[in-house]
C-alpha atoms as a PDB file:
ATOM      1  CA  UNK A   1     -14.606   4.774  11.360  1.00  0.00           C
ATOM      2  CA  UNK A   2     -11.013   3.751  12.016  1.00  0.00           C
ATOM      3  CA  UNK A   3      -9.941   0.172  10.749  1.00  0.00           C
ATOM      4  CA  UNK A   4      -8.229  -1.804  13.573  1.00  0.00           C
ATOM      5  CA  UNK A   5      -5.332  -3.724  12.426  1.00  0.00           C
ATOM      6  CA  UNK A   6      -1.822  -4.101  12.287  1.00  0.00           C
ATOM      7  CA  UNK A   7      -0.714  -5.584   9.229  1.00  0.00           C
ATOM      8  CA  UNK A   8       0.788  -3.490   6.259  1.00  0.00           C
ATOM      9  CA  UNK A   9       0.670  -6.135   3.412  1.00  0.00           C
ATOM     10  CA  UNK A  10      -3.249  -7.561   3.132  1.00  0.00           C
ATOM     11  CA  UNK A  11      -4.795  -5.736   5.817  1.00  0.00           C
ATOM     12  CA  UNK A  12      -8.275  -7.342   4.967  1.00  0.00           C
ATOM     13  CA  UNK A  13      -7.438 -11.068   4.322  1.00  0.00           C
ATOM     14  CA  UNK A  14      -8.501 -10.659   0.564  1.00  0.00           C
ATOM     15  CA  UNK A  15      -7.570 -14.484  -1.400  1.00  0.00           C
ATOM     16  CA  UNK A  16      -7.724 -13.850  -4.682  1.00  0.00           C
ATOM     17  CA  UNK A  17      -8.017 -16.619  -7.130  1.00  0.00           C
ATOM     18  CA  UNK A  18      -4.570 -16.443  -8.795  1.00  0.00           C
ATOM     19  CA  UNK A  19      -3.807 -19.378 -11.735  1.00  0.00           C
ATOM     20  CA  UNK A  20       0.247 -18.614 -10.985  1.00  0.00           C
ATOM     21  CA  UNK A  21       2.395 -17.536  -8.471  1.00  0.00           C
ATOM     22  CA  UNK A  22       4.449 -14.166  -8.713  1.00  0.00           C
ATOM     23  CA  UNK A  23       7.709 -15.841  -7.650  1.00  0.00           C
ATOM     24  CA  UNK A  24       9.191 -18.575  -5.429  1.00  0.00           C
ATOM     25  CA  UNK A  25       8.054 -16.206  -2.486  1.00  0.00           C
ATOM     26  CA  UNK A  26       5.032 -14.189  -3.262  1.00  0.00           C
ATOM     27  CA  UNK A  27       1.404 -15.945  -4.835  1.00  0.00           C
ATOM     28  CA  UNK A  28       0.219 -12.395  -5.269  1.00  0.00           C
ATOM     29  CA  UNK A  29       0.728  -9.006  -5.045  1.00  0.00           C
ATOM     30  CA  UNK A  30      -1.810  -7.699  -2.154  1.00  0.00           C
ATOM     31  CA  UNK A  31      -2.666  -4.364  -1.378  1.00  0.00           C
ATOM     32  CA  UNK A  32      -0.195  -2.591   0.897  1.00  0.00           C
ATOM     33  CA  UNK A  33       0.341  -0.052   3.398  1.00  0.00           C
ATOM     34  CA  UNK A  34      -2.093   2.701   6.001  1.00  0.00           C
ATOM     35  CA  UNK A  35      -5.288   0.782   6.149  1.00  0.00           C
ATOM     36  CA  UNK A  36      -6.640   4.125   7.191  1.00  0.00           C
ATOM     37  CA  UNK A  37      -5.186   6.039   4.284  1.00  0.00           C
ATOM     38  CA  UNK A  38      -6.804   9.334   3.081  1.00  0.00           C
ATOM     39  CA  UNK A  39      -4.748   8.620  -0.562  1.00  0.00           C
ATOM     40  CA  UNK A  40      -5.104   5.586  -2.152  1.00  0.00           C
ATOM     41  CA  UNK A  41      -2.777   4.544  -4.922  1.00  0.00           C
ATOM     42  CA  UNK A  42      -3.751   2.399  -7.886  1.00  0.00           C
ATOM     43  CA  UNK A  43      -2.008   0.488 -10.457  1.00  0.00           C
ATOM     44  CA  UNK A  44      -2.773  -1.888 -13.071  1.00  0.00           C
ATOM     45  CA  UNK A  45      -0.895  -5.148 -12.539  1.00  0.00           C
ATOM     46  CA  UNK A  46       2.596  -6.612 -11.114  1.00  0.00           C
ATOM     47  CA  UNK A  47       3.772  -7.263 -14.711  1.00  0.00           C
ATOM     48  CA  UNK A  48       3.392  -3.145 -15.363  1.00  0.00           C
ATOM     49  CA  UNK A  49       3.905  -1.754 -12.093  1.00  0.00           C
ATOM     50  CA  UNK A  50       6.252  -4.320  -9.991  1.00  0.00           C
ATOM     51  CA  UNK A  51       6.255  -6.469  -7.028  1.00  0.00           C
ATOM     52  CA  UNK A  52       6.772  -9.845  -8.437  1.00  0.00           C
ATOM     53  CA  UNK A  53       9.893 -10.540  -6.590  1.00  0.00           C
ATOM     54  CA  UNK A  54       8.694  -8.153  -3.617  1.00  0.00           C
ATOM     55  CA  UNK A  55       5.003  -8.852  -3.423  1.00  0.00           C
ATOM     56  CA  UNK A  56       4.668  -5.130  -2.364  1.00  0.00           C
ATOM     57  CA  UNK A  57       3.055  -2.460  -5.616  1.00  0.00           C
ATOM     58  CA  UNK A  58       5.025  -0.356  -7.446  1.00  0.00           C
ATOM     59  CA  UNK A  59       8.442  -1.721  -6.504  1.00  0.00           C
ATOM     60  CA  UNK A  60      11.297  -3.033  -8.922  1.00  0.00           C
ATOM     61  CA  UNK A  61      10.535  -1.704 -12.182  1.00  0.00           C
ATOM     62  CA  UNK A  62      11.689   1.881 -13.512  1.00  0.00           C
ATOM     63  CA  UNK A  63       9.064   3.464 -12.812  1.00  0.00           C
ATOM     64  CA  UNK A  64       9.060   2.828  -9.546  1.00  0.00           C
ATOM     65  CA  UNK A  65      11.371   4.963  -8.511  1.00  0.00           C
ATOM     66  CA  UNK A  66      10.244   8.042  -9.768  1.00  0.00           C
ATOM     67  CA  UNK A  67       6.586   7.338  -7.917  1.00  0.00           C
ATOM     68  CA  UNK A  68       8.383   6.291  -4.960  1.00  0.00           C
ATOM     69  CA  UNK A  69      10.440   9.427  -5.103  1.00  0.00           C
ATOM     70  CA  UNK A  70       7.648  11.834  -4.948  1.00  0.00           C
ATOM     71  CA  UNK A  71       5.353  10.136  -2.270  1.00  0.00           C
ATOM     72  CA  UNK A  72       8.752  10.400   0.082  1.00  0.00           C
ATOM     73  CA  UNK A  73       8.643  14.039  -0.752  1.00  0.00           C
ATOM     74  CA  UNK A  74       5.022  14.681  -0.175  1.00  0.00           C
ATOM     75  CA  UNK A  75       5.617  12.996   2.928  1.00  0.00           C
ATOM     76  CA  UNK A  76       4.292   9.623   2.653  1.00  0.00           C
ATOM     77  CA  UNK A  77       6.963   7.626   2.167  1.00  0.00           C
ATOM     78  CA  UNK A  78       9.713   6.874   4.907  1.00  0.00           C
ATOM     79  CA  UNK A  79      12.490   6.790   2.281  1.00  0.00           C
ATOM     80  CA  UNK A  80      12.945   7.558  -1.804  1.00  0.00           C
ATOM     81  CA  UNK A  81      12.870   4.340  -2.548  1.00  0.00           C
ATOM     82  CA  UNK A  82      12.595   0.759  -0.535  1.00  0.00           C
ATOM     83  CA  UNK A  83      11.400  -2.474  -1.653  1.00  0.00           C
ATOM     84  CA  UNK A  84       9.302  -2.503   1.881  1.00  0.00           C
ATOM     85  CA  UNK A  85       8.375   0.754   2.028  1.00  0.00           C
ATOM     86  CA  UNK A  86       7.186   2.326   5.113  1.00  0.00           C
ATOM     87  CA  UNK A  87       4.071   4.070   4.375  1.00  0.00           C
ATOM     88  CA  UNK A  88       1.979   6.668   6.153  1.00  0.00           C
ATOM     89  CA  UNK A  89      -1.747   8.056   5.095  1.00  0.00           C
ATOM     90  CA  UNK A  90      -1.409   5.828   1.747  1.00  0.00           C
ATOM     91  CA  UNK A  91      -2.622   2.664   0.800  1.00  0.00           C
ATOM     92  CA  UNK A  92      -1.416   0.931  -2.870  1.00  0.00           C
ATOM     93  CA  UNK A  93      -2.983  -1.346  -4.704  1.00  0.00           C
ATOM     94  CA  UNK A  94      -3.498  -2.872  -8.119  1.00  0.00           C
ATOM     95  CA  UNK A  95      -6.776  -3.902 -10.166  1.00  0.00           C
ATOM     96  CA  UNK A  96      -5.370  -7.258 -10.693  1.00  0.00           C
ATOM     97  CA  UNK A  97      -3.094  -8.187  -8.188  1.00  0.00           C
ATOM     98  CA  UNK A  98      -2.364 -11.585  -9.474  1.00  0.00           C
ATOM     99  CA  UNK A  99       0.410 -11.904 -11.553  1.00  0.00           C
ATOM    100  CA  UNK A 100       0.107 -12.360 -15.469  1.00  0.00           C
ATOM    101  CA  UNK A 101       2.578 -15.118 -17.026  1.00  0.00           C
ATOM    102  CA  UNK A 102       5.837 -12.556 -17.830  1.00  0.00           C
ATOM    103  CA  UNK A 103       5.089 -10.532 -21.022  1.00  0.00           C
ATOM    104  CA  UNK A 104       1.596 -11.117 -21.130  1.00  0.00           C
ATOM    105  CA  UNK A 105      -1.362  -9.403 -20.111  1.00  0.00           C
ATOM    106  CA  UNK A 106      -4.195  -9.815 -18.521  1.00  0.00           C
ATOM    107  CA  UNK A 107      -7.592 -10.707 -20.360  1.00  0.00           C
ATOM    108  CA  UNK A 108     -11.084  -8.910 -19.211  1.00  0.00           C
ATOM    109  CA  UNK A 109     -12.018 -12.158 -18.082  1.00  0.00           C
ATOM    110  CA  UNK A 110      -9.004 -12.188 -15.674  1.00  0.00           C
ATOM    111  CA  UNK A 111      -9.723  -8.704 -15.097  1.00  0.00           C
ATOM    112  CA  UNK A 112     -13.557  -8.836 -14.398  1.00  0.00           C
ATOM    113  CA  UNK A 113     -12.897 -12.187 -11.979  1.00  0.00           C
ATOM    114  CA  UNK A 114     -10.621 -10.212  -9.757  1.00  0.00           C
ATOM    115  CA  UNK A 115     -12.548  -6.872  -9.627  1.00  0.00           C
ATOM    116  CA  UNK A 116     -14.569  -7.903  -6.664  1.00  0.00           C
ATOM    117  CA  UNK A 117     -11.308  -8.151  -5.018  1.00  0.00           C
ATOM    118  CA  UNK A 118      -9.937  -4.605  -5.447  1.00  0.00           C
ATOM    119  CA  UNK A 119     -13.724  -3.284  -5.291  1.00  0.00           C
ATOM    120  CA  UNK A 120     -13.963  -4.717  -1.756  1.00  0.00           C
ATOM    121  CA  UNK A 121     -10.585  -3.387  -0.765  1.00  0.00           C
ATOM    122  CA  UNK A 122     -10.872  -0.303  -2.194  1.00  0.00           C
ATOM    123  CA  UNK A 123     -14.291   0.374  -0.410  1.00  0.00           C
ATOM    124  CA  UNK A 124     -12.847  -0.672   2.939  1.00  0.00           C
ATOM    125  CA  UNK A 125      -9.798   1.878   2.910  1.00  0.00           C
ATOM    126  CA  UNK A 126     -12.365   4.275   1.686  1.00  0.00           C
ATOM    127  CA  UNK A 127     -10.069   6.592   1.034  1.00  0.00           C
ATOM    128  CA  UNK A 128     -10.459  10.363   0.246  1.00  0.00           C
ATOM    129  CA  UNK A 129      -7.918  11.236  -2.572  1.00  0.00           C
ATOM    130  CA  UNK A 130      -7.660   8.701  -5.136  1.00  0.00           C
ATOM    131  CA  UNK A 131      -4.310   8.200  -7.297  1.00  0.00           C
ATOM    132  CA  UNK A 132      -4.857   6.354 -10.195  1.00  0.00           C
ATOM    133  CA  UNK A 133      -1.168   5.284 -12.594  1.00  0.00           C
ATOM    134  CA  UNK A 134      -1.466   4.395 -16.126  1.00  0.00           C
ATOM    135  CA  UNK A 135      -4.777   4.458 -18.590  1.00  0.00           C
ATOM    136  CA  UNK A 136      -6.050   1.660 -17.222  1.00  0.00           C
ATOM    137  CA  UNK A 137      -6.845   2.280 -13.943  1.00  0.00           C
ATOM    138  CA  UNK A 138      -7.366   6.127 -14.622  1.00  0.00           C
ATOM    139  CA  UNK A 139     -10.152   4.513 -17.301  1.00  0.00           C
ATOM    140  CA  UNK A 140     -11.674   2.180 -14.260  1.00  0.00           C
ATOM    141  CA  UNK A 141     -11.462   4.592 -11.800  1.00  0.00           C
ATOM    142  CA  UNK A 142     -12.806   7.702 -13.784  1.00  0.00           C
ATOM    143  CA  UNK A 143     -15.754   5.157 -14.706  1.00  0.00           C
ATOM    144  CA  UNK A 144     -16.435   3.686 -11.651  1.00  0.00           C
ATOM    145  CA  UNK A 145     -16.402   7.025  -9.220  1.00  0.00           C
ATOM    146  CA  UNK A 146     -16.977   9.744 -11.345  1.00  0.00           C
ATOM    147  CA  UNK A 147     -18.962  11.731 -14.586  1.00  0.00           C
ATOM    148  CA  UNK A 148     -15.585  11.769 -16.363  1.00  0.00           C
ATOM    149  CA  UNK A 149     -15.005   8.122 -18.029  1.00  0.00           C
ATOM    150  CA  UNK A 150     -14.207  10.046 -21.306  1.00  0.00           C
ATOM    151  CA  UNK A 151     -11.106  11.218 -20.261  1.00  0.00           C
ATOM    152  CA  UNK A 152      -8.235   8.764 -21.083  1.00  0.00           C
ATOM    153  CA  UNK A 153      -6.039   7.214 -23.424  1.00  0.00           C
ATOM    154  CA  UNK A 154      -4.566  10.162 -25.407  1.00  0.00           C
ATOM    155  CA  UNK A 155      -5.268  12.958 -22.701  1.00  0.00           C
ATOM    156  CA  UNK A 156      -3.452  10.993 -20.018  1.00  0.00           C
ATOM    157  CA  UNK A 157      -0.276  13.550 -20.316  1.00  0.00           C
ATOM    158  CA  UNK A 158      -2.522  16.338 -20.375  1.00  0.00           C
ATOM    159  CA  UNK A 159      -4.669  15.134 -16.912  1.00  0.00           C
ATOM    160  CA  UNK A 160      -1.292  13.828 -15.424  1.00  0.00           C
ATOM    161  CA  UNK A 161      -1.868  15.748 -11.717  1.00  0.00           C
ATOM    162  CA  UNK A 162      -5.025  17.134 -12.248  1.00  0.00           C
ATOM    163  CA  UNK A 163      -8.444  16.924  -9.875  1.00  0.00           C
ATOM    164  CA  UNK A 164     -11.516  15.086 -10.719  1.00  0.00           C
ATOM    165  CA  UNK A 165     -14.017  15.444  -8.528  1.00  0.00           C
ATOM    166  CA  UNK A 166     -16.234  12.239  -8.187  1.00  0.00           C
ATOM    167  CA  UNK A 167     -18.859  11.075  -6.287  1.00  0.00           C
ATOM    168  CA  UNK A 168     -16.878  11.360  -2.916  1.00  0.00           C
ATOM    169  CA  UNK A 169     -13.581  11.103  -3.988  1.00  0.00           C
ATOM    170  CA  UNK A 170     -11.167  13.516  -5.197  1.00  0.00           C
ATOM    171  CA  UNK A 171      -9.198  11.687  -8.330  1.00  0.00           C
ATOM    172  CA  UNK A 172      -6.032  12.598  -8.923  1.00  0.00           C
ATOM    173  CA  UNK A 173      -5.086  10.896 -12.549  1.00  0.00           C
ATOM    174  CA  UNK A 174      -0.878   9.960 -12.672  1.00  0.00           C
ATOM    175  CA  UNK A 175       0.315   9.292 -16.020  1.00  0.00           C
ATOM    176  CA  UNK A 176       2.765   5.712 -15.639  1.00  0.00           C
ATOM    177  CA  UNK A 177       5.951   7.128 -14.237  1.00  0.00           C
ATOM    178  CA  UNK A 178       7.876   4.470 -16.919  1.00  0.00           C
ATOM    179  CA  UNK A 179       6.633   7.520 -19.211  1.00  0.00           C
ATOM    180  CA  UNK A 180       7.245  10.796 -16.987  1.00  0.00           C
ATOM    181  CA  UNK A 181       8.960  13.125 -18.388  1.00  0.00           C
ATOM    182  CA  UNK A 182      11.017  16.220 -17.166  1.00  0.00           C
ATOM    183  CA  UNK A 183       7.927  18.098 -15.319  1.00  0.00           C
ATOM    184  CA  UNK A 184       5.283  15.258 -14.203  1.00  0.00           C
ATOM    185  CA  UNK A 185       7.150  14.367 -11.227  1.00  0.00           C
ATOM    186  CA  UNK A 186       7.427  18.489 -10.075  1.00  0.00           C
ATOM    187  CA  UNK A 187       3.888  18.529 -11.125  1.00  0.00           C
ATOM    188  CA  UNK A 188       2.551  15.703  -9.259  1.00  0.00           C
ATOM    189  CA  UNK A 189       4.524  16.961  -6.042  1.00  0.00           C
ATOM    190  CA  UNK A 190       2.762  20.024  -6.577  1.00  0.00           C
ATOM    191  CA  UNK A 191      -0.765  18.910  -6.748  1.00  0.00           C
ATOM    192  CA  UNK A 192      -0.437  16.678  -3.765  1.00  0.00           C
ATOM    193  CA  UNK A 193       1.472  19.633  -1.404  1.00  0.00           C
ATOM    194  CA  UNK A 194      -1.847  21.316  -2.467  1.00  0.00           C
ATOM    195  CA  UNK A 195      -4.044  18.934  -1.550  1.00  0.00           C
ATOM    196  CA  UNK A 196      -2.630  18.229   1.789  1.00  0.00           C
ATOM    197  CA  UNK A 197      -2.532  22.030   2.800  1.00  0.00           C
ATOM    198  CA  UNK A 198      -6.474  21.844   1.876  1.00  0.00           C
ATOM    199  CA  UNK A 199      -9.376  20.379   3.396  1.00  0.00           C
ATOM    200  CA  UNK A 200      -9.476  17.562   0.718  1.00  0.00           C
ATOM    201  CA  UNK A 201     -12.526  15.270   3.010  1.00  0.00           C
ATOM    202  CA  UNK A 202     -15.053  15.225   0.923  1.00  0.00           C
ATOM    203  CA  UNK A 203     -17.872  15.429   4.146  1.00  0.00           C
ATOM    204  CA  UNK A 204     -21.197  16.898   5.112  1.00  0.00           C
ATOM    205  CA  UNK A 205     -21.674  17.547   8.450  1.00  0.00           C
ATOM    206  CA  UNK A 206     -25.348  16.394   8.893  1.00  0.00           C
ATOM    207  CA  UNK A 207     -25.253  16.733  13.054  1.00  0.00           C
ATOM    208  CA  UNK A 208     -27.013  19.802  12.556  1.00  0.00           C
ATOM    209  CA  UNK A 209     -30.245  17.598  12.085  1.00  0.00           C
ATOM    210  CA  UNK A 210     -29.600  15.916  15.403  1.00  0.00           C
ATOM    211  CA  UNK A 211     -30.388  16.360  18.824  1.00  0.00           C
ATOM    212  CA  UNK A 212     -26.720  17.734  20.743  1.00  0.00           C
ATOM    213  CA  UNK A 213     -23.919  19.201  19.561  1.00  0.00           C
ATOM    214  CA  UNK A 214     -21.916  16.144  17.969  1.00  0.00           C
ATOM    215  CA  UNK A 215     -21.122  16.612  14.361  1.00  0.00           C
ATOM    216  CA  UNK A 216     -21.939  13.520  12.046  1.00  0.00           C
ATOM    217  CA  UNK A 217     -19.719  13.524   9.403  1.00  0.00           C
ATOM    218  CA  UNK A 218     -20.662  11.239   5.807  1.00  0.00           C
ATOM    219  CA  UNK A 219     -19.476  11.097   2.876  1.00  0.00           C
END
C-alpha cells in the first residue's frame, strides 16, 4: 500500500504536545522526507541531532554532515549536505520531536508522552530497513522490533553498520556521527550499498493460498 501525499515535512498531520517552541519559526521538529520510504532514519531529539533552527532532522549540528554525507552517496540524498534536503526512499525522524529547553534533556515522562507520536508515524511509513543514530534510539528500536534489546550502550561502536534482523524489519544500528571516527562513515556506506543490491523486503508471498495467480505480499 502506497501512501498518497505530497508533503515532505509531516506527511501524516502528527501534533505533538510540545511545552516550547524550537525557534521563532519551527514549534517542532516533524518527521521528514519519502512517505513511502523503504529506510527509515531515527534520531533521538533536536537538541542531539539538529533542526531547531531548520525544523527538518539531522540538520545543523556536526554530526550532521557526516550522516548527510553518506545518505547522498548511497543515493538518497539529492546533495552532501542541505538544510532542506531532498530525499528519496528515506524517511527521518526523531523519538521526541519536540524540542528540550537548550542543554537539557528530555525526561521519560517527556519521552513516554510523545512515543505514541513516533509509534504512529513510524508504523505508517512502515518502512523495511530501519536506521537507528545514537544509544537511545538503537536501545528503543532494538526493544521495540526485535530479540536483541541487550545490545547497546558500550557495543554501539562495535554494531555501528551491522544487521539485526527483527520482527519485519531489518535494523541497521548507526553509532551518533558527532562520534564517527575514521571508518564508520566507509562502513556505513558499505552496509547500505549492500543492502540496496539485495532483496532487503522482508515479505511472504502468501498468493499461493489463493485462488489466481496474483501474489499477496505481507510482512
Amino acid at each position: 500500500m502506497q501512501n498518497v501525499t505530497d508533503r515532505t515535512r509531516n506527511p501524516f498531520g502528527m501534533s505533538p504536545p510540545c511545552e516550547a517552541a524550537c525557534s521563532a519559526e519551527y514549534d517542532v521538529v516533524h518527521g521528514y522526507g519519502d512517505a513511502n520510504a523503504d529506510f527509515h532514519v531515527v534520531g533521538d531529539h533536536p537538541g542531539v541531532h539538529g533542526g531547531r533552527s531548520t525544523g527538518v532532522p539531522f540538520t545543523g549540528t556536526e554530526g550532521a554532515g557526516p550522516l548527510q554525507s553518506v545518505l547522498h552517496d548511497a543515493g538518497f540524498l539529492d546533495a552532501p549536505y542541505a538544510d532542506e534536503p531532498t530525499a528519496e526512499n528515506l524517511f527521518l525522524s526523531y523519538l521526541h520531536t519536540c524540542c528540550p529547553p537548550e542543554g537539557e534533556t528530555p525526561d521519560a515522562e517527556s519521552y513516554a508522552r510523545l512515543e505514541p507520536f513516533f509509534d504512529a508515524e513510524f508504523r505508517a511509513i512502515n518502512a523495511h530497513v530501519i536506521l537507528p543514530v545514537g544509544e537511545r534510539a538503537t536501545a528503543h528500536v532494538l526493544a521495540e522490533f526485535t530479540a536483541k534489546a541487550d545490545r547497546v550502550g558500550t557495543e554501539m561502536p562495535a554494531i555501528h553498520a551491522s544487521e539485526v534482523r527483527g520482527r519485519g524489519y531489518l535494523v541497521v544500528p548507526v553509532r551518533d556521527p558527532g562520534e564517527w571516527d575514521d571508518t564508520d562513515a566507509d562502513r556505513l556506506l558499505a552496509r547500505l550499498e549492500a543492502i540496496l543490491g539485495s532483496d532487503y523486503r522482508q515479505e511472504s508471498d502468501l498468493g499461493r493460498f489463493l485462488p489466481g495467480d496474483e501474489p499477496y505480499r505481507v510482512r
